[in-house]
Protein backbone atom coordinates (compact mmCIF):
# COMPACT_ATOMS: atom_id res chain seq x y z
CA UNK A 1 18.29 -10.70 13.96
CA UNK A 2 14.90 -8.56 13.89
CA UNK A 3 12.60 -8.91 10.84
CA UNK A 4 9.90 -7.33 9.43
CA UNK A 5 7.47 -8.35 6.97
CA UNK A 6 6.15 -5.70 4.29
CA UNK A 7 3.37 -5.77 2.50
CA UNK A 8 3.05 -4.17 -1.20
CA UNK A 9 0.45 -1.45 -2.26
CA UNK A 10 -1.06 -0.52 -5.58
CA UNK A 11 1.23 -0.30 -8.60
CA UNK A 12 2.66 -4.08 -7.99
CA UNK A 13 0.28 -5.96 -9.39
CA UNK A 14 0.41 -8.15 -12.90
CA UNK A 15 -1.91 -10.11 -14.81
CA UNK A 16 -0.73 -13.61 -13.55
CA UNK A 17 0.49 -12.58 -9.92
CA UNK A 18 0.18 -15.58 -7.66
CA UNK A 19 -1.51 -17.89 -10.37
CA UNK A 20 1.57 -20.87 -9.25
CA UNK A 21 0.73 -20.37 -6.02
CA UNK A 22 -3.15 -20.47 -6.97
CA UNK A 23 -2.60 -23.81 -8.60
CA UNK A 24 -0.79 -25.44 -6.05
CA UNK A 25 -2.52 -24.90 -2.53
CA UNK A 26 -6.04 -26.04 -2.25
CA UNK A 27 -6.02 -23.54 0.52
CA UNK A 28 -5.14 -20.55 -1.50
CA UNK A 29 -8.09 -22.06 -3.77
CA UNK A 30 -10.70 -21.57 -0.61
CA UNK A 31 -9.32 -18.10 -0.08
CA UNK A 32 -9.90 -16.86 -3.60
CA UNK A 33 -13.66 -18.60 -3.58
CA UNK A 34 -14.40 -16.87 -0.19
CA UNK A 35 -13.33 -13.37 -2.04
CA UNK A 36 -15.43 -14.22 -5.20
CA UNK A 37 -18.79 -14.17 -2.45
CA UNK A 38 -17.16 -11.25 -0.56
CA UNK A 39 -16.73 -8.91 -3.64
CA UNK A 40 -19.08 -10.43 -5.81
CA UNK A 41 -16.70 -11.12 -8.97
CA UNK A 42 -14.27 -14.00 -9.76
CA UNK A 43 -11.41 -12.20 -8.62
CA UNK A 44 -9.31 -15.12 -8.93
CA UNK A 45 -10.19 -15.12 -13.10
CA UNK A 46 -9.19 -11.07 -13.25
CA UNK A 47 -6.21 -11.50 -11.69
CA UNK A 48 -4.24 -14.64 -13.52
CA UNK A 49 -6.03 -13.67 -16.87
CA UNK A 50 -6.83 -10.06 -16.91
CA UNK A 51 -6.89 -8.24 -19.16
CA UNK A 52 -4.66 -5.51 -17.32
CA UNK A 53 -6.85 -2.75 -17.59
CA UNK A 54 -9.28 -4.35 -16.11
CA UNK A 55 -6.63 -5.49 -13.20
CA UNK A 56 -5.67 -1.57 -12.74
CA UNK A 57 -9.24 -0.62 -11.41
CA UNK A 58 -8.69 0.61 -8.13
CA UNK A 59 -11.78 -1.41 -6.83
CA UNK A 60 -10.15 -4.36 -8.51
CA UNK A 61 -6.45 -3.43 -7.55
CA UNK A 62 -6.95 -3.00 -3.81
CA UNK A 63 -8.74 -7.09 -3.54
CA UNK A 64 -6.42 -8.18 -5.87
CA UNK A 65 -3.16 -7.58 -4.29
CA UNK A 66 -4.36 -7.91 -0.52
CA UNK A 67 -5.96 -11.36 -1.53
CA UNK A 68 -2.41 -12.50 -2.97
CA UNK A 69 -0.25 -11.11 0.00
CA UNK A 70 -2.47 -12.54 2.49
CA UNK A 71 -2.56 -16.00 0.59
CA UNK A 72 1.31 -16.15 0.65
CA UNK A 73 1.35 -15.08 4.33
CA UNK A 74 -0.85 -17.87 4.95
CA UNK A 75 1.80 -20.28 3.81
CA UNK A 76 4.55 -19.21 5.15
CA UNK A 77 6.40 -21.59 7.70
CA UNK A 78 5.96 -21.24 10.97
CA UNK A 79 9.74 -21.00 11.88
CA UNK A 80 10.12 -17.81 10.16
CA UNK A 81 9.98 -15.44 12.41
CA UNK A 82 9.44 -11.54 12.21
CA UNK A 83 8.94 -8.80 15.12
CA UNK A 84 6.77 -6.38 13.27
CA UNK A 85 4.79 -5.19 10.16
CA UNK A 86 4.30 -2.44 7.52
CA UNK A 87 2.66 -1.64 4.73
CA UNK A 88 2.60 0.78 1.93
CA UNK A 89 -0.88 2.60 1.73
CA UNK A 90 -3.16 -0.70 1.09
CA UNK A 91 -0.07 -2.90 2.51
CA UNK A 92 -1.05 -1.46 5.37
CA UNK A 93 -4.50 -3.50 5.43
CA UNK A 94 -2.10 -6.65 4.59
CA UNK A 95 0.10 -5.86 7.31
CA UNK A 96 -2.87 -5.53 10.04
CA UNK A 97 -4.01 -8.73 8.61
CA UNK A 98 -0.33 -10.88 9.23
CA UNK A 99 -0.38 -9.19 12.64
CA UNK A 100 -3.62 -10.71 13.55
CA UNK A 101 -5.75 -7.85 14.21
CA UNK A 102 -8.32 -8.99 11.55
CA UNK A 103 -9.27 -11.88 9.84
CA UNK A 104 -8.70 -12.72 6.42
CA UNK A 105 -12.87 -12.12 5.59
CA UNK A 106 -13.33 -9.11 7.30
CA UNK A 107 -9.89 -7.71 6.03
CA UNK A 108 -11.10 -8.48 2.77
CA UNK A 109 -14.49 -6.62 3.85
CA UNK A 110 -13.27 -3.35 4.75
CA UNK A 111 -10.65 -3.37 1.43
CA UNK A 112 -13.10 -3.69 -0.83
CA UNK A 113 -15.59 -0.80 0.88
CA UNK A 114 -12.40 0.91 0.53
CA UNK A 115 -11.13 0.50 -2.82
CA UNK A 116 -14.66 1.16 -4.03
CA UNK A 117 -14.80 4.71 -2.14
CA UNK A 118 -11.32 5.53 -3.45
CA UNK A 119 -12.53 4.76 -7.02
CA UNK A 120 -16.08 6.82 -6.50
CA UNK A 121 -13.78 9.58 -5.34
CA UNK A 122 -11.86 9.99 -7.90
CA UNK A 123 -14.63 10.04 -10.25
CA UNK A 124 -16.40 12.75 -8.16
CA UNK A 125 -13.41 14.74 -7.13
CA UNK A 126 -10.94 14.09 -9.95
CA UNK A 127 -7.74 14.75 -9.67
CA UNK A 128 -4.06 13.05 -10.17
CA UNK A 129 -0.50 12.22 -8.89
CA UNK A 130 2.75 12.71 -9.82
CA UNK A 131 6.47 11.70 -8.91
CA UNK A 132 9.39 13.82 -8.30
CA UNK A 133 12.57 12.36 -8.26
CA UNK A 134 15.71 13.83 -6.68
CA UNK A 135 13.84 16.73 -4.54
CA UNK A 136 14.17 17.49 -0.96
CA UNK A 137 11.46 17.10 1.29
CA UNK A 138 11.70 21.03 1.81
CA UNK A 139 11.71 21.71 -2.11
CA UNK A 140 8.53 19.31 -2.58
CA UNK A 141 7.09 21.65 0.62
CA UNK A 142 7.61 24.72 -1.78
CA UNK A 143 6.65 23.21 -4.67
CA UNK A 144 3.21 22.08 -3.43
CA UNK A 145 2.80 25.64 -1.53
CA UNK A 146 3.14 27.26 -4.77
CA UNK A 147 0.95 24.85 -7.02
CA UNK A 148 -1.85 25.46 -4.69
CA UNK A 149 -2.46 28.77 -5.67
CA UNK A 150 -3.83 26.65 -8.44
CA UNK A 151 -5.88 24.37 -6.20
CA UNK A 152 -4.76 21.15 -3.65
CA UNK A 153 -2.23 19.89 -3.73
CA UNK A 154 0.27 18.10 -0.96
CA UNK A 155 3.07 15.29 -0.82
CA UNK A 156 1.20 11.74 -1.09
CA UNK A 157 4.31 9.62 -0.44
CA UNK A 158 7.57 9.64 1.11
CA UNK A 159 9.07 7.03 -0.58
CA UNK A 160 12.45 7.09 -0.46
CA UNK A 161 15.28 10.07 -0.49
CA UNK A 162 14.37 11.57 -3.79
CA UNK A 163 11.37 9.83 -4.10
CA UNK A 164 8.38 11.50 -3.36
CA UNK A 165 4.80 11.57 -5.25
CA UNK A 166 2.48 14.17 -5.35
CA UNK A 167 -1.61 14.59 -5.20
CA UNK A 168 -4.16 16.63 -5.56
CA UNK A 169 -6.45 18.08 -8.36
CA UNK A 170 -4.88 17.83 -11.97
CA UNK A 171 -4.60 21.71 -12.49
CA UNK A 172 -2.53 22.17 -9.54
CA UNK A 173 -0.16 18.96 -10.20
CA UNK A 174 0.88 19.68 -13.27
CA UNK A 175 1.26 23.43 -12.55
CA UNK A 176 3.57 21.76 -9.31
CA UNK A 177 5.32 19.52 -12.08
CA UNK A 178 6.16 22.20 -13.79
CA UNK A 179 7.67 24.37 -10.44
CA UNK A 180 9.55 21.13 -9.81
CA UNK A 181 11.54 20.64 -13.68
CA UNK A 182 12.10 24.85 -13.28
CA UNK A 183 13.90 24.13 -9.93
CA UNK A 184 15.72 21.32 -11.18
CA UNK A 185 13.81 18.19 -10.49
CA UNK A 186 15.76 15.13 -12.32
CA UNK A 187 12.76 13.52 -13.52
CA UNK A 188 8.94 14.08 -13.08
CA UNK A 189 6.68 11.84 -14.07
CA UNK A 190 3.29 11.69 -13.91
CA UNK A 191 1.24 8.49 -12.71
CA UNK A 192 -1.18 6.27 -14.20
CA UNK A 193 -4.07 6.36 -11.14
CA UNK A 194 -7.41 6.94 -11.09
CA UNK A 195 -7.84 9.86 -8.27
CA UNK A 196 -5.87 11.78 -5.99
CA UNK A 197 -4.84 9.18 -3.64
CA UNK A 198 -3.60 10.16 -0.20
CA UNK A 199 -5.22 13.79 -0.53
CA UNK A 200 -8.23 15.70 0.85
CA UNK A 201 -9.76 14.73 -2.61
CA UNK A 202 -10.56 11.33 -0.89
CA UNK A 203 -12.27 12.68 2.13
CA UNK A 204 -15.96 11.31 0.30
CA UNK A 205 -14.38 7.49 0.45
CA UNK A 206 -13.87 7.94 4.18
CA UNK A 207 -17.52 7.85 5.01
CA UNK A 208 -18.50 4.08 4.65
CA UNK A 209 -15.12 3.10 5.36
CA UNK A 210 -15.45 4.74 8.98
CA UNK A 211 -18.88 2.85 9.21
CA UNK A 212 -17.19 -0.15 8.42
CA UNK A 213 -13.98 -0.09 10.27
CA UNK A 214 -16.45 0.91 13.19
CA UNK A 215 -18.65 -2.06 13.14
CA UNK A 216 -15.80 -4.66 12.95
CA UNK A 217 -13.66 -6.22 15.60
CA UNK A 218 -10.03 -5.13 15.60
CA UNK A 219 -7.57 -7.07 18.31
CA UNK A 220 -4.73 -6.56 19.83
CA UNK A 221 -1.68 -6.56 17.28
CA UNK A 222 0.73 -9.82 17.88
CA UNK A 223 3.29 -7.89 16.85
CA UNK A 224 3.74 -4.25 16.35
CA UNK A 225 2.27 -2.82 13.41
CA UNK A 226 4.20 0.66 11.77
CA UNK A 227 1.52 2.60 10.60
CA UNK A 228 1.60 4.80 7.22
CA UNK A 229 0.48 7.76 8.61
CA UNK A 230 3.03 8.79 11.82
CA UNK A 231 5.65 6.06 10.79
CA UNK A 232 5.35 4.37 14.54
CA UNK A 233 4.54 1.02 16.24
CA UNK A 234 1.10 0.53 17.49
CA UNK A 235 -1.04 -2.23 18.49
CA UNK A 236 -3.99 -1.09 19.68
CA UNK A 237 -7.36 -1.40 18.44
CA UNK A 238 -8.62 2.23 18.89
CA UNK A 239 -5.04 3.57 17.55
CA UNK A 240 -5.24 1.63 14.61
CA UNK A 241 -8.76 2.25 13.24
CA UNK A 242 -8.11 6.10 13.38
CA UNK A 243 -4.44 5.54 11.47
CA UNK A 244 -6.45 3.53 8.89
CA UNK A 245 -9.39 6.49 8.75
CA UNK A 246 -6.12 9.31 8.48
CA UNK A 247 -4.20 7.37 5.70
CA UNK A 248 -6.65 8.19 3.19
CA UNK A 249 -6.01 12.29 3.27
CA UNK A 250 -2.43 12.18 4.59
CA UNK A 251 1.03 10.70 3.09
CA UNK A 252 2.46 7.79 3.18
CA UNK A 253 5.63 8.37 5.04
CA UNK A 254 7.38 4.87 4.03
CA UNK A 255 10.91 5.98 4.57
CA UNK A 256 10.45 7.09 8.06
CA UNK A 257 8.38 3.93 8.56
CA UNK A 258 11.68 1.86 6.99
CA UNK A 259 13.94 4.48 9.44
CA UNK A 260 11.91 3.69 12.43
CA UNK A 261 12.50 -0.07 11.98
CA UNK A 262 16.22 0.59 11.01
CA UNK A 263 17.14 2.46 13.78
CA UNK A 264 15.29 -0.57 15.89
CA UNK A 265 17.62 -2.93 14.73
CA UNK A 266 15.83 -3.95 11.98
CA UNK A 267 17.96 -5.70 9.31
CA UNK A 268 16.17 -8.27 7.37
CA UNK A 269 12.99 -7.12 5.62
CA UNK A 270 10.50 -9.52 3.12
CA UNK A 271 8.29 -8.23 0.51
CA UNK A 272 5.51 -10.35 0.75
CA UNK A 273 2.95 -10.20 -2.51
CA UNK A 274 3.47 -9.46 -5.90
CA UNK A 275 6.46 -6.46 -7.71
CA UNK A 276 9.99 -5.86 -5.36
CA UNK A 277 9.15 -2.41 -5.22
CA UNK A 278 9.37 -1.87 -1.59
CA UNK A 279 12.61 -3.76 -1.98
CA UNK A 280 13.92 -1.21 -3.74
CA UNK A 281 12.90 1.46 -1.70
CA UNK A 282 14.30 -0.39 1.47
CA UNK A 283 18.01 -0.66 -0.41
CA UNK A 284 17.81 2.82 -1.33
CA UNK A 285 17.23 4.00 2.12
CA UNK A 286 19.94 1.24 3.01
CA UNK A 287 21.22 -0.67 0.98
CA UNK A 288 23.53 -2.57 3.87
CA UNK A 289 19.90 -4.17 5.20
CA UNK A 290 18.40 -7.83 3.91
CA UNK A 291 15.81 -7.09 1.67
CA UNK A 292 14.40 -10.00 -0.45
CA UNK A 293 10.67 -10.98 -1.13
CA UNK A 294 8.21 -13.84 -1.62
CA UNK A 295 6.02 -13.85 -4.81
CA UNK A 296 6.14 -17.34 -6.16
CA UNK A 297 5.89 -20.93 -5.52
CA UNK A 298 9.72 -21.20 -6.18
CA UNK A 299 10.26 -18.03 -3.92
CA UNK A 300 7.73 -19.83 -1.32
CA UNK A 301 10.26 -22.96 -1.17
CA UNK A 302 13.05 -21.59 -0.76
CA UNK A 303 11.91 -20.47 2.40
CA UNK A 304 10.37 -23.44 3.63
């Protein structure tokens, strides 16, 4: 049996994620301290008490939910094996992490130089996001190409079949939003984010993230990593940095990542961190595969 361990991105997270997990590992404890002196605020006090809005801030988001998955990765036993990695858009920094190419500090490093450009960006360049359910890749291709006469505006995410979000600047979504309910779209709904995530609009946060990822030392993946941006394996350094420094402008394509690892022979997959959303975008691509997830103590145990 081949696994593969995925890591969650931004929309998972909850006020209280992890907090059983907090309280019982002294280790987990030493992680979250660590990430108070890397990001300079008690992340460990905005993330099991909140309040939510405060939780939602993309340079509080981003930490938050990397922090978590990493901390659970940490624990899990050594006998359970896995032959790759993905993650969805900051997953991805999760995944890289599990694989070994970076430690858990300067992981945590480049994420929050990260989540802080994506949140500057979206103040300086504001824009939105929006998901279309039940639209073919082709249709969303029209859709955008006709709601940028109105300005960008491109696929962000490929999450599943009939699953796809939008981005770009807010005129242009919602004049693609409504192209997408006139040609029949079953649902459209637009999305609580701060910026226009996985869009040009986000070219400003890939400055200091460059300078970053540049000055800090990637290895060799243990195990093959899928990366967001062309849905295939890589391990290398060099590759890696540049999918990390693409992600930010170009979609997510999940479901070819999950396709890739299907047609591998890929049939159990764990969620690990906080939500089963990526669970339930596995099972809709195929829902014959293993797809279960670790979020909790309890959850924790039972595979121990």
């Amino acid at each position: 049996m081949k696994r593969a361990l995925v890591f969650p991105g931004q929309a998972s997270q909850y006020v209280g994620m992890g907090q059983d997990i907090f309280d019982n590992h002294p280790s987990v404890q030493a992680m979250y301290a660590a990430a108070q002196e890397i990001l300079g605020f008690d992340l460990a006090d905005v993330t099991f008490n909140g309040p939510l809005e405060s939780l939602t801030k993309t340079k509080v988001t981003q930490p938050a939910l990397f922090v978590i998955s990493a901390a659970i990765f940490s624990l899990l036993p050594k006998s359970l094996k896995f032959q790759a990695t993905a993650g969805h858009s900051l997953g991805e920094y999760s995944a890289l992490f599990a694989a070994g190419v970076l430690s858990f500090e300067d992981t945590l490093a480049i994420v929050k130089v990260r989540a802080e450009g994506m949140h500057a960006a979206g103040k300086s360049q504001p824009g939105t996001m929006a998901a279309i359910l039940n639209m073919s890749r082709a249709d969303i291709g029209k859709i955008c190409k006709h709601g940028s006469l109105r300005g960008i505006v491109q696929a962000a995410n490929y999450n599943s079949p009939g699953q796809i979000v939008i981005s770009g600047e807010t005129v242009a979504v919602h004049y693609a939003m409504e192209i997408a309910k006139n040609l029949g779209a079953r649902k459209v709904i637009p999305l609580n984010v701060s910026g226009a995530f996985h869009s040009p609009l986000m070219a400003p946060a890939k400055v200091k993230l460059s300078a970053i990822i540049e000055k800090t030392k990637f290895n060799k993946a243990k195990v093959p990593v899928i990366a967001n941006v062309d849905a295939a394996p890589t391990s290398d350094p060099e590759k890696i940095k540049a999918n990390l420094l693409n992600q930010m402008e170009n979609p997510v394509l999940w479901e070819d990542s999950v396709e890739f690892l299907l047609k591998d022979g890929y049939t159990d997959f764990i969620e690990i961190g906080p939500g089963r959303v990526l669970q339930g975008l596995i099972k809709r691509i195929n829902k014959d595969v293993s797809a279960s997830g670790i979020a909790t103590q309890a959850e924790l145990e039972a595979h121990s």
